[in-house]
C-alpha atoms as a PDB file:
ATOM      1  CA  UNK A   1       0.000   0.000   0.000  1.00  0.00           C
ATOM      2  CA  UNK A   2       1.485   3.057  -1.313  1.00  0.00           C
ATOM      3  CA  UNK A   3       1.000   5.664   2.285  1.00  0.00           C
ATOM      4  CA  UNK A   4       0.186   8.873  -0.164  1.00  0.00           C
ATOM      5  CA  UNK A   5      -3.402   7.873  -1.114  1.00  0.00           C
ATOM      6  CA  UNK A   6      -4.331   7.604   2.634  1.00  0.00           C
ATOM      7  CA  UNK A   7      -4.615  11.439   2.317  1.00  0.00           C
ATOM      8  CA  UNK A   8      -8.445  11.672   3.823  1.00  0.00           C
ATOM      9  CA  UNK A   9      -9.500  11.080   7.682  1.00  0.00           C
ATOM     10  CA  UNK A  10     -12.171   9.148   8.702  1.00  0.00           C
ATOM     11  CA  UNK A  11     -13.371   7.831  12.059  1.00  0.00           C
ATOM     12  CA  UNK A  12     -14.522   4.622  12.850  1.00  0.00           C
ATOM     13  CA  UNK A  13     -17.698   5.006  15.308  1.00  0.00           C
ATOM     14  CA  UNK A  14     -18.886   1.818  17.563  1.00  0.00           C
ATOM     15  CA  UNK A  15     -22.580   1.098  18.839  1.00  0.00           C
ATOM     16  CA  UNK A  16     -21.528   1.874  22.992  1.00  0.00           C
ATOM     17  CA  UNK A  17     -24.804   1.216  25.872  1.00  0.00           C
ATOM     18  CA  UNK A  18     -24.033   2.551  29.283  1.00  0.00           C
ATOM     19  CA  UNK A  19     -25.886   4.527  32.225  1.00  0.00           C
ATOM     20  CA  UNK A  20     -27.172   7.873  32.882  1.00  0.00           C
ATOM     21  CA  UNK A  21     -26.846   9.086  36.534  1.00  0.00           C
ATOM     22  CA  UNK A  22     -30.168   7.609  37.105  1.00  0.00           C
ATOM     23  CA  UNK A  23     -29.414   4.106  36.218  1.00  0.00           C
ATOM     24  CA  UNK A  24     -30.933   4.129  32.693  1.00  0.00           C
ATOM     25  CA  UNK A  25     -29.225   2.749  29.723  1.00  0.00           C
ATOM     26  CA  UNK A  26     -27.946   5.231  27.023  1.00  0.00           C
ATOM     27  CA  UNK A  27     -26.907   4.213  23.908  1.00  0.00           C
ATOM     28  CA  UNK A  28     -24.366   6.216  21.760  1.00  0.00           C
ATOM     29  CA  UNK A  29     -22.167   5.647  18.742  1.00  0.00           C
ATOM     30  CA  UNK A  30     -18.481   6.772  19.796  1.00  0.00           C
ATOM     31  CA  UNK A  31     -15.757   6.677  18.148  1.00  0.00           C
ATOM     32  CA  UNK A  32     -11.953   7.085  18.641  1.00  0.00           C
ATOM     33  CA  UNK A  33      -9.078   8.906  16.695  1.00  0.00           C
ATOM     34  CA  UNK A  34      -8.892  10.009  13.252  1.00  0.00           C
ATOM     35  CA  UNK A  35      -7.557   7.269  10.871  1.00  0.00           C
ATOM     36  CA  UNK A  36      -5.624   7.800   7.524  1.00  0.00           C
ATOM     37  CA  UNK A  37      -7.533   6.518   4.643  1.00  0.00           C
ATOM     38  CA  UNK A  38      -8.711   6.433   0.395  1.00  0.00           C
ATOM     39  CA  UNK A  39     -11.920   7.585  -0.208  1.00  0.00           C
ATOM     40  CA  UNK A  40     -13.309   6.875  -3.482  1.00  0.00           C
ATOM     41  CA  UNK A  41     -16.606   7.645  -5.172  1.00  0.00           C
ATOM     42  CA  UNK A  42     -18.262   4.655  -6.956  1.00  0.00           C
ATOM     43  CA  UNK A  43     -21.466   5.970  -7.906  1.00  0.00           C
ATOM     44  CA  UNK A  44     -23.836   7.946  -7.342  1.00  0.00           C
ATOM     45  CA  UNK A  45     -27.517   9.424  -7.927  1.00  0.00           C
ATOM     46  CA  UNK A  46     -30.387  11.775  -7.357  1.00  0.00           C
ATOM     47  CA  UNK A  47     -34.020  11.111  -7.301  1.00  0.00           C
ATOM     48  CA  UNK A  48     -37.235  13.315  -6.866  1.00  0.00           C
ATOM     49  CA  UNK A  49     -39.473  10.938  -3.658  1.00  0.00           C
ATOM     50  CA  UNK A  50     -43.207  13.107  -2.038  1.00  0.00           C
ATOM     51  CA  UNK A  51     -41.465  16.364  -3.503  1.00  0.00           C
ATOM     52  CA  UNK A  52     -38.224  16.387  -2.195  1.00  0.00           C
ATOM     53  CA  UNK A  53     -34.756  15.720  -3.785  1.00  0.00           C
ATOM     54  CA  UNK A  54     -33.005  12.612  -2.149  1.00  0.00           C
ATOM     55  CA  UNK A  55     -29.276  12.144  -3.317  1.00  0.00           C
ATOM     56  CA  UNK A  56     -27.660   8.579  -2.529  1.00  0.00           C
ATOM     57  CA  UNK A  57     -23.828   7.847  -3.202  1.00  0.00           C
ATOM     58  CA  UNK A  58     -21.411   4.899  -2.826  1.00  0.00           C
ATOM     59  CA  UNK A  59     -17.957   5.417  -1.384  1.00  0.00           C
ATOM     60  CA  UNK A  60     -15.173   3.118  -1.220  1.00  0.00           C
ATOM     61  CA  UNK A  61     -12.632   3.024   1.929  1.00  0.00           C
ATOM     62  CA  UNK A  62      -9.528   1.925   2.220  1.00  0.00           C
ATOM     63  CA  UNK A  63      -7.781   2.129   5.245  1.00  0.00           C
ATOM     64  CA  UNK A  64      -4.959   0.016   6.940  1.00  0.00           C
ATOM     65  CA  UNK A  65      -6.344  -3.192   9.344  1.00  0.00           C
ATOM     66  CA  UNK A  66      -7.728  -1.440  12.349  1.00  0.00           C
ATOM     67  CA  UNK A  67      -8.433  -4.314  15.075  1.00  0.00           C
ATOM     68  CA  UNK A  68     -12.022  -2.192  16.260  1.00  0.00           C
ATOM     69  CA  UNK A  69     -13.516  -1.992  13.125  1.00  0.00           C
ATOM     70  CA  UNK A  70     -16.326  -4.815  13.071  1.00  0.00           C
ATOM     71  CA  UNK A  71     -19.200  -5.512  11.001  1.00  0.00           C
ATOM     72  CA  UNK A  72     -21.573  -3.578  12.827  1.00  0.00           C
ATOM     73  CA  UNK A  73     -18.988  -0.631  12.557  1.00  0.00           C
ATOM     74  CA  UNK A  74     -19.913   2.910  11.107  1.00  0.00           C
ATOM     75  CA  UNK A  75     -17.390   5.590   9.588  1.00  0.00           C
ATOM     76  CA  UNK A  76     -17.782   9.193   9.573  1.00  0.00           C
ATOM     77  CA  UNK A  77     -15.626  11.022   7.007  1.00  0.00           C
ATOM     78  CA  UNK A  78     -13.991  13.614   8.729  1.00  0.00           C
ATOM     79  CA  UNK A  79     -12.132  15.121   5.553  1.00  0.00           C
ATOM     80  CA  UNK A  80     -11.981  15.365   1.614  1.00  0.00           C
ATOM     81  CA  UNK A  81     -15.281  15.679  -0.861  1.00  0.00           C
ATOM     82  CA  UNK A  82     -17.968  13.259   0.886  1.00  0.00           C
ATOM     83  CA  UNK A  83     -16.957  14.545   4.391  1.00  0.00           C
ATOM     84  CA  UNK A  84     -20.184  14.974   6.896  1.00  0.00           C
END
């Protein structure tokens, strides 16, 4: 792996329960430090659904093996053209 195309920074967020003062669960995503990665478009559309304009795209991310990234992960782009 080449380390210049890991220009973009993602973070990898993981489904977290605990408790509120009261005792009551709370559950969170949280996530840790910013990670070096690629971020590539695949594709992408836009579609008119009850009047409003709905825009769907699908990213690619390549990042080096991270031990707490699981299946049930989720990534927030933190940098580059699909960040948010």
């Amino acid at each position: 792996m080449e380390p210049g195309r890991f220009r973009h920074r993602v973070k990898i967020l993981n489904f977290t329960t605990s408790r509120d003062s009261s005792g009551q669960p709370v559950e969170s995503w949280s996530g840790g430090d910013p990670v070096p990665a690629e971020v590539k478009g695949i594709s992408g559309r836009e579609q008119m659904s009850g009047g409003a304009e709905m825009a769907q795209a699908t990213i690619r991310i390549w990042m080096r093996f991270r031990p707490e990234v699981y299946a049930s992960s989720r990534v927030e782009v933190l940098s580059g053209p699909y960040k948010g």
